[in-house]
N, C-alpha and C. Protein backbone atom coordinates (compact mmCIF):
# COMPACT_ATOMS: atom_id res chain seq x y z
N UNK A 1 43.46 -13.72 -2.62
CA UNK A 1 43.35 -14.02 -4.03
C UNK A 1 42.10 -14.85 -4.33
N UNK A 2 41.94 -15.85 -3.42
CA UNK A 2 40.82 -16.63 -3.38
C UNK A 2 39.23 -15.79 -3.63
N UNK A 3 39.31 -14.67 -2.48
CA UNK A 3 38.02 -14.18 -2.60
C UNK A 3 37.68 -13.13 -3.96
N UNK A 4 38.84 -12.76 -4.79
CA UNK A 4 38.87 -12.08 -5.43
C UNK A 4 38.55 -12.94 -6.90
N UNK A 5 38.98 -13.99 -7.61
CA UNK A 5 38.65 -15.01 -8.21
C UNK A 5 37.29 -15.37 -7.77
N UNK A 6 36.76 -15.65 -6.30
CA UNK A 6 35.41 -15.25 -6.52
C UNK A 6 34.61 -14.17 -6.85
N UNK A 7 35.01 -13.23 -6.26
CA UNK A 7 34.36 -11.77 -6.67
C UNK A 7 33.62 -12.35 -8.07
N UNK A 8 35.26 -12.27 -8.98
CA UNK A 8 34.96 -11.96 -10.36
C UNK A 8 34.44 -12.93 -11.00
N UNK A 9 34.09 -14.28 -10.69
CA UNK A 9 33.12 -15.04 -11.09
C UNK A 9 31.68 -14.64 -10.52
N UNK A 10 31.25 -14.44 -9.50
CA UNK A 10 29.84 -13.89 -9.32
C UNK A 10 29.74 -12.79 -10.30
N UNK A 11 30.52 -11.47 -9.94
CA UNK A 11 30.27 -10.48 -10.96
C UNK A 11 29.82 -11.22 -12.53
N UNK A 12 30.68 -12.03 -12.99
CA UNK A 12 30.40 -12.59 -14.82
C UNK A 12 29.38 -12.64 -14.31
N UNK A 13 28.96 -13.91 -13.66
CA UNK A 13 27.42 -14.40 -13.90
C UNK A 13 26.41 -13.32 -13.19
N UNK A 14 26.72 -12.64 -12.81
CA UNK A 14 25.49 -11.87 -12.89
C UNK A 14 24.83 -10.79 -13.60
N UNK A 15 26.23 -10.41 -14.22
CA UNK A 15 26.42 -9.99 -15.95
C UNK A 15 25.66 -10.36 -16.91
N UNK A 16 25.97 -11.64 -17.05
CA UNK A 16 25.38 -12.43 -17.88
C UNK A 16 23.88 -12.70 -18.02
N UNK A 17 23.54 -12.35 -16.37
CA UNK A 17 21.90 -12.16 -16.00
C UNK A 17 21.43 -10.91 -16.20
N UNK A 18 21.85 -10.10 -16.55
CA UNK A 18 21.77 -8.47 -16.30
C UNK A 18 21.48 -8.35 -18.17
N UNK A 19 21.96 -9.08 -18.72
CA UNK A 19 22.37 -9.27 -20.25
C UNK A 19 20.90 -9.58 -20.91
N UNK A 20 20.85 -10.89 -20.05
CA UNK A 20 19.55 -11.87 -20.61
C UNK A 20 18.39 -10.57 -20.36
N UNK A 21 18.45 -10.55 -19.07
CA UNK A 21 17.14 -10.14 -18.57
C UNK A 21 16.83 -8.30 -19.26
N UNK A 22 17.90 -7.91 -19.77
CA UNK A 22 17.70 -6.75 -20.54
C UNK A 22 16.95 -7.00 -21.76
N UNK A 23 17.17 -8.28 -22.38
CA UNK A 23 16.40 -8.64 -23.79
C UNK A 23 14.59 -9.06 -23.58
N UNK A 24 14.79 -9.07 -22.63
CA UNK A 24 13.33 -9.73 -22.30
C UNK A 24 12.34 -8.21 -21.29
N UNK A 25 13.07 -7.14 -20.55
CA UNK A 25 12.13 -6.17 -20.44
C UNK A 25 11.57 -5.41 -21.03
N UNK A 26 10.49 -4.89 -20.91
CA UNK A 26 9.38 -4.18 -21.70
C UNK A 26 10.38 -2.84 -22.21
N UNK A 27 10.08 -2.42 -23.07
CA UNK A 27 10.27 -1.17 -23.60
C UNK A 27 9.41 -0.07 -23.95
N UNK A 28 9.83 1.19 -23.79
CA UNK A 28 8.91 1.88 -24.15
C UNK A 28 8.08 1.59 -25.91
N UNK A 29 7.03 1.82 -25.50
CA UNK A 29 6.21 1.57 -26.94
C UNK A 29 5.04 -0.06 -26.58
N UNK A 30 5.63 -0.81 -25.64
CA UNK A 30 5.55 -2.49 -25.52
C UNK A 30 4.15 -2.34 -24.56
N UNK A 31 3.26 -3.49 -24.74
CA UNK A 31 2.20 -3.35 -23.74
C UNK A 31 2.73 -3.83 -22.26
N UNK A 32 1.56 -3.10 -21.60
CA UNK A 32 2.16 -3.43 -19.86
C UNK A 32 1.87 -4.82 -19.91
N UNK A 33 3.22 -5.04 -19.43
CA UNK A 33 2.72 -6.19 -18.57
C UNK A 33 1.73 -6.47 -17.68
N UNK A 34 1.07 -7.79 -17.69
CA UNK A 34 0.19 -7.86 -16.75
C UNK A 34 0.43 -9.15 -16.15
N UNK A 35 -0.06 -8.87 -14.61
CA UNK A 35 0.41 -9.93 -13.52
C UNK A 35 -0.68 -9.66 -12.32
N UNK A 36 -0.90 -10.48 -11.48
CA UNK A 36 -1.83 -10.64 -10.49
C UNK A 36 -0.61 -10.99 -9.35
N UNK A 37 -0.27 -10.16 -8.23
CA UNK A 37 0.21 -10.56 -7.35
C UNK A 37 -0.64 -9.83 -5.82
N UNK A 38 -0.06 -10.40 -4.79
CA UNK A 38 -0.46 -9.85 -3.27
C UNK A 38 0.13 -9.19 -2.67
N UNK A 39 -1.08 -7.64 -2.52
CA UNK A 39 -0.13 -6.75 -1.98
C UNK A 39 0.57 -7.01 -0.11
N UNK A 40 0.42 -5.74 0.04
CA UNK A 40 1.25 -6.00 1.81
C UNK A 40 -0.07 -6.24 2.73
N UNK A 41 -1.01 -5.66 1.79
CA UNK A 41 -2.77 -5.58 3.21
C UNK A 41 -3.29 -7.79 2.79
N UNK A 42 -2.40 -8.33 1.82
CA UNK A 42 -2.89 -9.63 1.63
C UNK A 42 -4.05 -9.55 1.21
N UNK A 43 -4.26 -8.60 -0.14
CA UNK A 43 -5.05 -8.98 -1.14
C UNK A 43 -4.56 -9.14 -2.31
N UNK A 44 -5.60 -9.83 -3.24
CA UNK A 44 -4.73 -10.00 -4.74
C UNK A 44 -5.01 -8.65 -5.50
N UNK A 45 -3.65 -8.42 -6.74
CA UNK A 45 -4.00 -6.96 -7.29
C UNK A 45 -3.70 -7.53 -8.36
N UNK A 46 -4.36 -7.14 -9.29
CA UNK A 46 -4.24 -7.35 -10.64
C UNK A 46 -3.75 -6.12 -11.24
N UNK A 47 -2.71 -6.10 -11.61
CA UNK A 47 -2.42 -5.00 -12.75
C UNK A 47 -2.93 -4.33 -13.81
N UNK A 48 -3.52 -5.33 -14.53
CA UNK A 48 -4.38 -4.98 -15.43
C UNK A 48 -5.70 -3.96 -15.11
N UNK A 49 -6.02 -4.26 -13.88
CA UNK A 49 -6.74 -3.68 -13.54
C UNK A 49 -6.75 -1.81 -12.62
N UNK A 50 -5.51 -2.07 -12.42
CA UNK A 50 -4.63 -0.62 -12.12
C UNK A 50 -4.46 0.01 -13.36
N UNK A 51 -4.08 -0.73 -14.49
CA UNK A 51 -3.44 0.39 -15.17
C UNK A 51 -5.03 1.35 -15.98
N UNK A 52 -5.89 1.06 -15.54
CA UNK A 52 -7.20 1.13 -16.08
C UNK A 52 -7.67 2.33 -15.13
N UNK A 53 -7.75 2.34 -14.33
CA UNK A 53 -8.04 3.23 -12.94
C UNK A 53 -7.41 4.13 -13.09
N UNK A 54 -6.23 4.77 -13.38
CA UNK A 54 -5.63 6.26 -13.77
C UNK A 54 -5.32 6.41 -14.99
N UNK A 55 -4.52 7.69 -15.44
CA UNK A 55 -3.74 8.03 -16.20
C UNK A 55 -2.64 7.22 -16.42
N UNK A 56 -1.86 7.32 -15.19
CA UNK A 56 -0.21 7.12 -14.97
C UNK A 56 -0.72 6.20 -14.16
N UNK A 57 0.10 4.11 -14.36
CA UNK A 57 0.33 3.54 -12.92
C UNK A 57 2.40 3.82 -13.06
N UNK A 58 2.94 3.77 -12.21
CA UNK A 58 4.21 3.50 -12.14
C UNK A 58 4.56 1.76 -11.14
N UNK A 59 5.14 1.34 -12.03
CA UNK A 59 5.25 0.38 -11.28
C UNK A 59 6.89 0.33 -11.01
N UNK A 60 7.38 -0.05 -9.56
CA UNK A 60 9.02 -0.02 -9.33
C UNK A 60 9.01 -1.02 -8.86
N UNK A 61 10.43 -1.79 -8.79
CA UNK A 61 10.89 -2.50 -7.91
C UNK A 61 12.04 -2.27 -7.13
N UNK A 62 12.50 -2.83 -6.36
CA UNK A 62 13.53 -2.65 -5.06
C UNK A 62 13.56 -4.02 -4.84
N UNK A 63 15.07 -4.16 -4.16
CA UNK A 63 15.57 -5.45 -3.99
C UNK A 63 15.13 -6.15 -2.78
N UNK A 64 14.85 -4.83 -1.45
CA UNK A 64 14.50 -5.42 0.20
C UNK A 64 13.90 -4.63 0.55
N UNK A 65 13.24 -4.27 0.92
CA UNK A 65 12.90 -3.82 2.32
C UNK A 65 13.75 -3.65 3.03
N UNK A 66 13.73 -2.24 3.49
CA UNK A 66 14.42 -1.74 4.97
C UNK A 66 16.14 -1.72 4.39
N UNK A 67 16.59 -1.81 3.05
CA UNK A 67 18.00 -1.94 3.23
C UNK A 67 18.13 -0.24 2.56
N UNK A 68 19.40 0.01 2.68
CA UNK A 68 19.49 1.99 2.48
C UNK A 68 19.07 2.20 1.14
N UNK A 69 19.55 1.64 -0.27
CA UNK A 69 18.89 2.11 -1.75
C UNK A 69 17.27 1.89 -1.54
N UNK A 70 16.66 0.86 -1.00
CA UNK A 70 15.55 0.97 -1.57
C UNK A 70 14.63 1.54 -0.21
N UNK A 71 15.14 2.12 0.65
CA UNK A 71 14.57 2.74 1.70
C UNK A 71 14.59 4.22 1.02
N UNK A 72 15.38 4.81 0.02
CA UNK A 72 15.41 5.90 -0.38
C UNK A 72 14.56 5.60 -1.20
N UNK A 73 14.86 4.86 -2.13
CA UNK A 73 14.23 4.95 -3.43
C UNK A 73 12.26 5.21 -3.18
N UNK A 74 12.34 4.47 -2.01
CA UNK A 74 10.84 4.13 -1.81
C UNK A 74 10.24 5.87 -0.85
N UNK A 75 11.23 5.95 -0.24
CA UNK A 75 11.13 7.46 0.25
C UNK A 75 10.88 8.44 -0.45
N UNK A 76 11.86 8.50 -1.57
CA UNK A 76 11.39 9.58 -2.81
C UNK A 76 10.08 9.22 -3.11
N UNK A 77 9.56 8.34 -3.84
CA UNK A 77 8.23 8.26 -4.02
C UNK A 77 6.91 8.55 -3.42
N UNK A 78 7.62 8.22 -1.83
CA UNK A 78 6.36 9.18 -0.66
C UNK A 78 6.65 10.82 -0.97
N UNK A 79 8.05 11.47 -0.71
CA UNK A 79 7.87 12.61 -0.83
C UNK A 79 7.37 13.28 -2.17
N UNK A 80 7.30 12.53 -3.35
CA UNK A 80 7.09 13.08 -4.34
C UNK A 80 5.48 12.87 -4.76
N UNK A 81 4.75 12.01 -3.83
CA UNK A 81 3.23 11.19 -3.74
C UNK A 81 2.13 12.20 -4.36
N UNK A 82 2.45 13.83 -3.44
CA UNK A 82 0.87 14.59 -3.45
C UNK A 82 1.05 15.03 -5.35
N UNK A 83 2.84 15.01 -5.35
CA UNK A 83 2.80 15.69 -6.85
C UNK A 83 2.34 14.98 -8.22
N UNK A 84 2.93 13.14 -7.66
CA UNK A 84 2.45 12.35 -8.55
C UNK A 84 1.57 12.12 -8.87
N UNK A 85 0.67 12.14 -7.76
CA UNK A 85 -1.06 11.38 -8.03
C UNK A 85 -2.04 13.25 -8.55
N UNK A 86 -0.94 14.22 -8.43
CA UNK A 86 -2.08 15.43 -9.29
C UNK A 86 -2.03 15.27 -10.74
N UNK A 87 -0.62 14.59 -11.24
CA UNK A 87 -0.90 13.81 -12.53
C UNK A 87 -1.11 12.93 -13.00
N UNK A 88 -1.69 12.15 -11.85
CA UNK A 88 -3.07 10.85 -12.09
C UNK A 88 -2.12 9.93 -11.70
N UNK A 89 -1.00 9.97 -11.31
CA UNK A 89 -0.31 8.83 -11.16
C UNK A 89 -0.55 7.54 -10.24
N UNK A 90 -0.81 6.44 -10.29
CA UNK A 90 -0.58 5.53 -9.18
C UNK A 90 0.76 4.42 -9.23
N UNK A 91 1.52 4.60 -8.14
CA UNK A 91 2.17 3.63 -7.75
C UNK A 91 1.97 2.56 -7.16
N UNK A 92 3.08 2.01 -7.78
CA UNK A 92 3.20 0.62 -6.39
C UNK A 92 4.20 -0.12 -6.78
N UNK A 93 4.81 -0.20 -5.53
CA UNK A 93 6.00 -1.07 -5.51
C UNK A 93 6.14 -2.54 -5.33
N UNK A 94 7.55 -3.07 -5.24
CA UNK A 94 7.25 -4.66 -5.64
C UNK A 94 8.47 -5.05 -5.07
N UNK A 95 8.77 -5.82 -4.64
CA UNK A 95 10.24 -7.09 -4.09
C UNK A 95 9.09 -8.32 -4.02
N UNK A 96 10.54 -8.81 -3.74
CA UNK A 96 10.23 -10.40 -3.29
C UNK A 96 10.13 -10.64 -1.78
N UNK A 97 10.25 -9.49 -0.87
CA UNK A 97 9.66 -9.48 0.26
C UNK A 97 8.32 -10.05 0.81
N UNK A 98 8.15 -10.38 2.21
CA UNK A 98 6.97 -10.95 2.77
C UNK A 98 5.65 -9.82 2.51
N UNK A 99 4.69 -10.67 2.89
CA UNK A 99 3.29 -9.54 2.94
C UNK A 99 3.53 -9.04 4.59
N UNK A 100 4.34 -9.66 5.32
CA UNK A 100 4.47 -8.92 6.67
C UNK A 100 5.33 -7.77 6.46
N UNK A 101 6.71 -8.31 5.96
CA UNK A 101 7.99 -7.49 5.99
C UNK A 101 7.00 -6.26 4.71
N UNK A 102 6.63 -6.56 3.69
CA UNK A 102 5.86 -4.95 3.13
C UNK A 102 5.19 -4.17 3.60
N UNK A 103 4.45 -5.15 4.83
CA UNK A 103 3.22 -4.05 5.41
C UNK A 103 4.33 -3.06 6.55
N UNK A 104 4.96 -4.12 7.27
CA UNK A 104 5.80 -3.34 8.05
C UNK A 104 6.79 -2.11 7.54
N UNK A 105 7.40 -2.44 6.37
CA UNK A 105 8.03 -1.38 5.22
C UNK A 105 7.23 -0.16 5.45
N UNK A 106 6.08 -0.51 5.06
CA UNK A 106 4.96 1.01 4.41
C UNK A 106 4.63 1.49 5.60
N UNK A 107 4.62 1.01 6.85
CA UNK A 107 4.17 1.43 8.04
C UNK A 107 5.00 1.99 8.51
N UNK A 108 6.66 1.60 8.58
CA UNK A 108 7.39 2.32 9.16
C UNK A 108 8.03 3.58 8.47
N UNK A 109 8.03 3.51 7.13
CA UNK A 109 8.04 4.99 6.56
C UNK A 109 6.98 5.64 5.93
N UNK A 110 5.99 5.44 6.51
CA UNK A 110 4.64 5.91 5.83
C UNK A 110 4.63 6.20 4.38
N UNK A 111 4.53 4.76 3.80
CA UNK A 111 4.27 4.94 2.45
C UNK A 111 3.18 4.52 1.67
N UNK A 112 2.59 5.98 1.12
CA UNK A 112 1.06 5.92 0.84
C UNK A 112 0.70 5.16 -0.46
N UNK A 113 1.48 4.61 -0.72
CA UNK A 113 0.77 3.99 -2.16
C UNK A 113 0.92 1.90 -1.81
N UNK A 114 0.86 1.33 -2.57
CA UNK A 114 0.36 0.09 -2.40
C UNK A 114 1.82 -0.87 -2.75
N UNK A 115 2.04 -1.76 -1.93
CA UNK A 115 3.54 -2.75 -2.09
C UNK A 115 3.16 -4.05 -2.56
N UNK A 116 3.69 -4.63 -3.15
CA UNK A 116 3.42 -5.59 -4.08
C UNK A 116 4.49 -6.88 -3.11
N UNK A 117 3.68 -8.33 -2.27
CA UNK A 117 4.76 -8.69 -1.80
C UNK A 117 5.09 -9.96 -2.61
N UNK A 118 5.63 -10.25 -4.40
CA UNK A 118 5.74 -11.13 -4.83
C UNK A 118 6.92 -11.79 -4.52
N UNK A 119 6.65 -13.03 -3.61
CA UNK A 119 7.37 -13.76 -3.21
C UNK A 119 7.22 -15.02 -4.19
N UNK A 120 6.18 -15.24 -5.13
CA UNK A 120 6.58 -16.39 -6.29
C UNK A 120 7.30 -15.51 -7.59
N UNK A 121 7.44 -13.92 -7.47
CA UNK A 121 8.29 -13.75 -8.76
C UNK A 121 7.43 -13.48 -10.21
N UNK A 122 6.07 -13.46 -9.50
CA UNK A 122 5.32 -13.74 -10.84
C UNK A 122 5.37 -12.72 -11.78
N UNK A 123 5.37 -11.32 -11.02
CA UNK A 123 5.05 -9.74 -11.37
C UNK A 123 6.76 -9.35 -12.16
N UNK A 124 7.68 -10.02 -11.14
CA UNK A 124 9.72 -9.48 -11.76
C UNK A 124 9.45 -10.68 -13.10
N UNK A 125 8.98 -11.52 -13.45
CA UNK A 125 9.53 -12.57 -14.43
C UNK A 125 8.44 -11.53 -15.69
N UNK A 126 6.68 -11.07 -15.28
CA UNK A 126 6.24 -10.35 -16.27
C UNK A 126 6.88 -9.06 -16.86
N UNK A 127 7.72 -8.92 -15.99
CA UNK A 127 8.41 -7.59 -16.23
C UNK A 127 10.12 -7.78 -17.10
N UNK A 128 10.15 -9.19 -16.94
CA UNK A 128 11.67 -9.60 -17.46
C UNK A 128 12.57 -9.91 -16.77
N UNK A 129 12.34 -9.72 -15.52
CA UNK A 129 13.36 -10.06 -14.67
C UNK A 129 13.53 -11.42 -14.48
N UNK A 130 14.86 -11.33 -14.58
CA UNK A 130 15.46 -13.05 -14.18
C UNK A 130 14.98 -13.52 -13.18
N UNK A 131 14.49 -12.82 -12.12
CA UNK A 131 14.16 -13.33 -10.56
C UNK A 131 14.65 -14.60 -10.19
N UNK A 132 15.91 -14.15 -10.25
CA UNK A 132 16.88 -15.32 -9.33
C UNK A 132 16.87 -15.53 -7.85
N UNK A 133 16.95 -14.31 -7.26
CA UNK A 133 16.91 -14.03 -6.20
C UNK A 133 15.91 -13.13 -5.71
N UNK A 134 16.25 -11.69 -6.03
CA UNK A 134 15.29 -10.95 -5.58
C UNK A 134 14.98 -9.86 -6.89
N UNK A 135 13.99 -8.49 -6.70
CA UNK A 135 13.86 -7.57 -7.40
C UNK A 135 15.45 -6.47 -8.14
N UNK A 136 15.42 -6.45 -9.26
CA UNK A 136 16.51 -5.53 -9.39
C UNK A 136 15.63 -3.77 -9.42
N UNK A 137 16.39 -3.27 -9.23
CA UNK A 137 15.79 -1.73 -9.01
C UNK A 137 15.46 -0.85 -10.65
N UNK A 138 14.37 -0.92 -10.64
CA UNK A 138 13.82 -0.56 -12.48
C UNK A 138 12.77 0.41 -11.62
N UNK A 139 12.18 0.78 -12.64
CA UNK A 139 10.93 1.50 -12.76
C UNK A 139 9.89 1.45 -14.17
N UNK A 140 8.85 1.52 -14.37
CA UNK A 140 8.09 1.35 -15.52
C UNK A 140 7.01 2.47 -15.10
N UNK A 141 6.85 3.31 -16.33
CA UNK A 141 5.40 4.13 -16.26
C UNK A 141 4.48 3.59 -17.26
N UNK A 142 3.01 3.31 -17.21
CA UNK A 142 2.34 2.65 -18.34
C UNK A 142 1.51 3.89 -18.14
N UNK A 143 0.96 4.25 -19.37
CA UNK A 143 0.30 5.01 -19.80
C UNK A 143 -0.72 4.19 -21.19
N UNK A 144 -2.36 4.55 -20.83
CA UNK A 144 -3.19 3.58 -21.84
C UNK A 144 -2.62 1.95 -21.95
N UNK A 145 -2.16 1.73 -21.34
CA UNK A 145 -1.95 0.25 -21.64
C UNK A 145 -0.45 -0.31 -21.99
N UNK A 146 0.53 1.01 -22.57
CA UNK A 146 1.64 0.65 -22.99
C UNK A 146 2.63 1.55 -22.01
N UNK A 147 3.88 0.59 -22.27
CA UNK A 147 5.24 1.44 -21.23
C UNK A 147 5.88 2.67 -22.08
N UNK A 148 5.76 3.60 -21.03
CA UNK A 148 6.14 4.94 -21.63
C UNK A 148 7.61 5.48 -21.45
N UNK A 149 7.43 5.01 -19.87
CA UNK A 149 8.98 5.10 -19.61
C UNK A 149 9.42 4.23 -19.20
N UNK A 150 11.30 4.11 -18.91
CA UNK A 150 11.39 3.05 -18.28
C UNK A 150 12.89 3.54 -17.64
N UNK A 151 13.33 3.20 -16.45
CA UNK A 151 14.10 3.72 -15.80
C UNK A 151 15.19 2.44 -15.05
N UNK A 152 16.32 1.91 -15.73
CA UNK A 152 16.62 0.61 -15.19
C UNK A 152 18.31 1.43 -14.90
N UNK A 153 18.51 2.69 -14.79
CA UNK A 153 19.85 2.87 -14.21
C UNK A 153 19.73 2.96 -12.47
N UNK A 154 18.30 2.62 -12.15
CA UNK A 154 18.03 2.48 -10.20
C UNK A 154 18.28 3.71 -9.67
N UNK A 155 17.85 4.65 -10.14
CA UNK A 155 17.11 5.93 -9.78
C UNK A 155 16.64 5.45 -7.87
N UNK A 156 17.67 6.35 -7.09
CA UNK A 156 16.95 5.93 -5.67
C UNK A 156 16.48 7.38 -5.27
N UNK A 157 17.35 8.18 -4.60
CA UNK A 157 16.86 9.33 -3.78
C UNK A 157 16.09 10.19 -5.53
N UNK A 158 16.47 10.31 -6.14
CA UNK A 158 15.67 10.95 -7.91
C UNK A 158 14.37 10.59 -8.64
N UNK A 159 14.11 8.80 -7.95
CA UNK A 159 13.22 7.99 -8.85
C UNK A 159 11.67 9.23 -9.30
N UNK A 160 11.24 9.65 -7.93
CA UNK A 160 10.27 10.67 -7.79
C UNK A 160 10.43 12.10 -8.91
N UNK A 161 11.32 12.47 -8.74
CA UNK A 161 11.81 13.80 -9.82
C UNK A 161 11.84 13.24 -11.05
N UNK A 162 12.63 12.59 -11.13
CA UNK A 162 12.79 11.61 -12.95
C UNK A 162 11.22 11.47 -13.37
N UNK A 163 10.49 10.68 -12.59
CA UNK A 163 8.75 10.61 -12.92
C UNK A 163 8.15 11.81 -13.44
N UNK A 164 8.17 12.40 -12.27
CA UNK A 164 7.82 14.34 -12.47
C UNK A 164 8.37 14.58 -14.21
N UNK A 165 9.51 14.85 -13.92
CA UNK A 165 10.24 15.34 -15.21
C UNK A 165 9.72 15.02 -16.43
N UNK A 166 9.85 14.00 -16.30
CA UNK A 166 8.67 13.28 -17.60
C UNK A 166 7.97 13.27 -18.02
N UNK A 167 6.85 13.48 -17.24
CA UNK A 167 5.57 13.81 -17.62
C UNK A 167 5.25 14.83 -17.67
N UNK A 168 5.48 15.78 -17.39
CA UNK A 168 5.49 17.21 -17.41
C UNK A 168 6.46 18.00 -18.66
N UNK A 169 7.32 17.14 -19.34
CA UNK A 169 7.82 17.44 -20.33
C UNK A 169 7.20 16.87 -21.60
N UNK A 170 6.00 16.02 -21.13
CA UNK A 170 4.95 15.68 -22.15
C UNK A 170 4.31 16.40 -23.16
């Protein structure tokens, strides 16, 4: 009974975070956010400066490294890579993971696009996230400067197709 009375107090409050942090993410129509964080190679990336360089940036997040949702989620995005970037797309992903634990991520499932290792939160708080803990699983497409899409039901093994779909129904 004990652990169950806990359950359902974590569940509220993280409800309640799920609540907040919905009022405060970008929406389609809203300018991209912009944030300067360090990717997994331990350089700084400015966003602003990505979303300038293509058509399409997509920016996702994932909660860990190496755990099964965001090992898919991040998988779809490799397999879906040669299709995304023929419609200018660039990715890059984001947790609150290390710049080791990201490089090691992208190395061990060969993932060709660029990992974001914000461990101060700077990039989840521009984006709305509560960053209590770690990344919740969203997605954002910016197009010219503003969010076009936005994908916060955590799209894992689909995230890649959903992208596709989209833009191609443009």
């Amino acid at each position: 009974m004990k652990n169950l009375r806990t359950l359902l107090t974590l569940s509220a409050f993280l409800a309640m975070f799920s609540i907040s942090q919905a009022a405060d993410r970008p929406k389609v129509g809203d300018p991209a956010p912009v944030a300067t964080a360090t990717t997994e190679q331990g350089v700084e990336l400015n966003l602003a400066d990505v979303y300038t360089s293509s058509p399409y940036t997509l920016v996702f997040f994932y909660p860990k490294a190496f755990t099964p949702g965001c090992t898919a989620q991040s998988c779809s995005l490799r397999d879906g890579y040669e299709a995304l970037t023929k419609l200018g797309v660039t990715i890059i992903g984001v947790s609150t993971d290390t710049v080791e634990k990201q490089k090691s991520f992208k190395e061990e499932y060969k993932l060709p696009y660029t990992l974001i290792a914000d461990i101060n939160k700077v990039v989840l708080k521009a984006f709305g996230q509560n960053a209590l803990l770690f990344a919740s699983r969203q997605a954002f497409l910016i197009n010219d400067g503003k969010v076009v899409y936005v994908d916060t039901k955590g799209s894992t093994k689909q995230q890649a197709t959903d992208i596709l779909n989209f833009i191609e129904a443009k």
